[in-house]
C-alpha atoms as a PDB file:
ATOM      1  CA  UNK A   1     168.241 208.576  79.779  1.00  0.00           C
ATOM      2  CA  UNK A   2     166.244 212.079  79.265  1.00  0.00           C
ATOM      3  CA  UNK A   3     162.527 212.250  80.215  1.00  0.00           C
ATOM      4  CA  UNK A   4     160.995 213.655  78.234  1.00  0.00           C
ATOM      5  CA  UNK A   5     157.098 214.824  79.492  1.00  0.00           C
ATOM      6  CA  UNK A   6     154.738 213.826  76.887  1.00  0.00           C
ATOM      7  CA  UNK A   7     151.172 212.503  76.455  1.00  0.00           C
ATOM      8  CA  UNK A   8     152.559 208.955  75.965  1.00  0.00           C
ATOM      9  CA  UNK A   9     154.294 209.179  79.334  1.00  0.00           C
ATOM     10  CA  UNK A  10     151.032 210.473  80.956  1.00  0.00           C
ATOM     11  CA  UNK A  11     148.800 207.939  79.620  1.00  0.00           C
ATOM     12  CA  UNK A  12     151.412 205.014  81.024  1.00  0.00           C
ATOM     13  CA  UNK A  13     150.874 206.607  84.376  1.00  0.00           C
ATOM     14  CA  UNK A  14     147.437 206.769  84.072  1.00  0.00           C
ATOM     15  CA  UNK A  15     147.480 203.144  83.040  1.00  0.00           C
ATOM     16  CA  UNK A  16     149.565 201.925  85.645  1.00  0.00           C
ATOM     17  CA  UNK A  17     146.669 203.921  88.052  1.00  0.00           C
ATOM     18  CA  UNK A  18     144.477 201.775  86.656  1.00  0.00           C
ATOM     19  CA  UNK A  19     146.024 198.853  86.865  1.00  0.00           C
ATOM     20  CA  UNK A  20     146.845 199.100  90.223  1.00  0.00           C
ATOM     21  CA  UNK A  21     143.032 200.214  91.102  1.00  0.00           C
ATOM     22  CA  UNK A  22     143.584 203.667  91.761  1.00  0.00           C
ATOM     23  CA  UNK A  23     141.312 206.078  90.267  1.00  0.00           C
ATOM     24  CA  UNK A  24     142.406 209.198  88.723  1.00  0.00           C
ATOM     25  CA  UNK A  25     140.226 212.572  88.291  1.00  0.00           C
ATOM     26  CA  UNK A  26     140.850 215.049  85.666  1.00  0.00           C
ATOM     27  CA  UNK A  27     139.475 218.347  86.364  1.00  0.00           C
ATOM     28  CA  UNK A  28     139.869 222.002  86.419  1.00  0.00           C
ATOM     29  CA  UNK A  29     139.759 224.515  88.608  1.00  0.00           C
ATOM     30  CA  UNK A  30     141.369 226.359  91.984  1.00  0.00           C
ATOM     31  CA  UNK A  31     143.236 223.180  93.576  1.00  0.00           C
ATOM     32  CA  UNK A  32     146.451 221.615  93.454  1.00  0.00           C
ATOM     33  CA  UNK A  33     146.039 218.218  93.273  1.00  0.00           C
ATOM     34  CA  UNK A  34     146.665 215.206  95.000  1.00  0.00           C
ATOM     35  CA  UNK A  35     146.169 211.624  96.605  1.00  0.00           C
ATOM     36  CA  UNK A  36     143.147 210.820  98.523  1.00  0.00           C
ATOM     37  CA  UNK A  37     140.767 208.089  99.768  1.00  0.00           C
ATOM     38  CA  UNK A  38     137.494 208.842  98.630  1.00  0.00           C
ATOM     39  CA  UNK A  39     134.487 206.513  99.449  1.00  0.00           C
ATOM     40  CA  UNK A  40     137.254 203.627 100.124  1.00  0.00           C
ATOM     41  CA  UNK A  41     138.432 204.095  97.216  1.00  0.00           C
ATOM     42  CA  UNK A  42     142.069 205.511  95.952  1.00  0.00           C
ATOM     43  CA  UNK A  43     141.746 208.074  94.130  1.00  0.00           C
ATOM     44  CA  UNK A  44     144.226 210.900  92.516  1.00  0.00           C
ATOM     45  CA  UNK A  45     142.985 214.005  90.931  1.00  0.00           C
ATOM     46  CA  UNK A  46     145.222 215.876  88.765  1.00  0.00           C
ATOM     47  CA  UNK A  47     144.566 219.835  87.779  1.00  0.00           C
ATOM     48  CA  UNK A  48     144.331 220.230  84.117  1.00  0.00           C
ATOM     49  CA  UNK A  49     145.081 224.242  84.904  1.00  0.00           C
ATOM     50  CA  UNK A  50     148.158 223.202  85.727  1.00  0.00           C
ATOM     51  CA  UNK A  51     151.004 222.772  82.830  1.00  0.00           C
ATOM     52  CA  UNK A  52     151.707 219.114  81.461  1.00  0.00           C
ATOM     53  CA  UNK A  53     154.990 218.713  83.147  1.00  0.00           C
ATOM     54  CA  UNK A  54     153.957 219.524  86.783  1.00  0.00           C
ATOM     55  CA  UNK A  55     150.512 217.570  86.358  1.00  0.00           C
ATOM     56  CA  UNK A  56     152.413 214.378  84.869  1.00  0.00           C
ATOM     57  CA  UNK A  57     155.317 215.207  88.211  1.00  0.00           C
ATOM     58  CA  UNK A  58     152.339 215.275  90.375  1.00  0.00           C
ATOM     59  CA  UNK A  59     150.759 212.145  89.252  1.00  0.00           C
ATOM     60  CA  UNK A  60     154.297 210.516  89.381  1.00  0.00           C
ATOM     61  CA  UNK A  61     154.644 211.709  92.877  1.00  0.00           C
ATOM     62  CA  UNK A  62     151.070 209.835  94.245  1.00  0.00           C
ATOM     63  CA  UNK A  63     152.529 206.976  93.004  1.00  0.00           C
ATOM     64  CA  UNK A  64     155.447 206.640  94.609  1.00  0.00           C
ATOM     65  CA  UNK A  65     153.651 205.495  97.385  1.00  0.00           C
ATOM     66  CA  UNK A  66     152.694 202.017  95.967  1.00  0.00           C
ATOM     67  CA  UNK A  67     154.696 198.504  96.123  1.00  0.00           C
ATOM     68  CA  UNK A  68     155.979 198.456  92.528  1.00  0.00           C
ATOM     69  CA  UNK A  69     157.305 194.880  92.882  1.00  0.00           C
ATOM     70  CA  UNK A  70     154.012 193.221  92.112  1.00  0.00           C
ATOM     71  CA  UNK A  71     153.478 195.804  88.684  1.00  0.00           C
ATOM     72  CA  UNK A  72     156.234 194.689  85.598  1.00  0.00           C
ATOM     73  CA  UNK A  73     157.350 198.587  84.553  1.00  0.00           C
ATOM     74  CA  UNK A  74     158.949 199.282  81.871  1.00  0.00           C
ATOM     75  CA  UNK A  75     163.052 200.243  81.987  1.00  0.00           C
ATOM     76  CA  UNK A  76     161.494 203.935  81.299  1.00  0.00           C
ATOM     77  CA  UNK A  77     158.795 204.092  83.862  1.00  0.00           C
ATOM     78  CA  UNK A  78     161.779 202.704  86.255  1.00  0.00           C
ATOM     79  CA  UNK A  79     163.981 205.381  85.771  1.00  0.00           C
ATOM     80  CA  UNK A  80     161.563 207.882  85.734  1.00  0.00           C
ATOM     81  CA  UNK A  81     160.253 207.194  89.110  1.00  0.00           C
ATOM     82  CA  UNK A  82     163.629 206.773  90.399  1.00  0.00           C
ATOM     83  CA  UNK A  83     164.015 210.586  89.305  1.00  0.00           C
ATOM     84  CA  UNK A  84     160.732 211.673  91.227  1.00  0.00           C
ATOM     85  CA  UNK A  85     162.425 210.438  94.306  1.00  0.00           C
ATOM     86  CA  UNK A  86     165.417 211.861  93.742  1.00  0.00           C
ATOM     87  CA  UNK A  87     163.443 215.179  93.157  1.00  0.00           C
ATOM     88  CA  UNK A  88     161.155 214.969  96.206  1.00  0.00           C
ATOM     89  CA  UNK A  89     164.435 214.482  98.800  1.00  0.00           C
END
């Protein structure tokens, strides 16, 4: 299966953010990006500077970190997080 980095695929991750009760921050500017706790709260914040691949790969990446077991992904959003980890070792 290819992955392709689209809109579609960035709003699903933005979704599943969401769903899981993490917060996600769309800005510009001179950062890169990244997980944080802000206020208690779980927050990402994603550059919009930054080209759509590496901003969707960076998203990805923050959410690696979260139990997927009690989320039902789709076979896509599977895969595609099993290629993030392959990526990040």
């Amino acid at each position: 299966m290819n992955i392709k980095y689209t809109d579609h695929l960035y709003k699903e991750l933005c979704d599943l953010a969401e769903q899981l009760k993490i917060k996600v921050v769309k800005d510009k500017g001179n950062f890169k990006g990244g997980a944080c706790l802000l206020k208690n709260e779980s927050t990402i914040v994603v550059n919009h500077n930054y080209p759509y691949e590496t901003r969707i790969i960076n998203l990805a990446e923050c959410l690696l970190d979260v139990d997927f077991d009690k989320i039902n992904l789709s076979k896509k959003l599977k895969f595609f997080f099993e290629e993030i980890q392959l990526r990040k070792k």
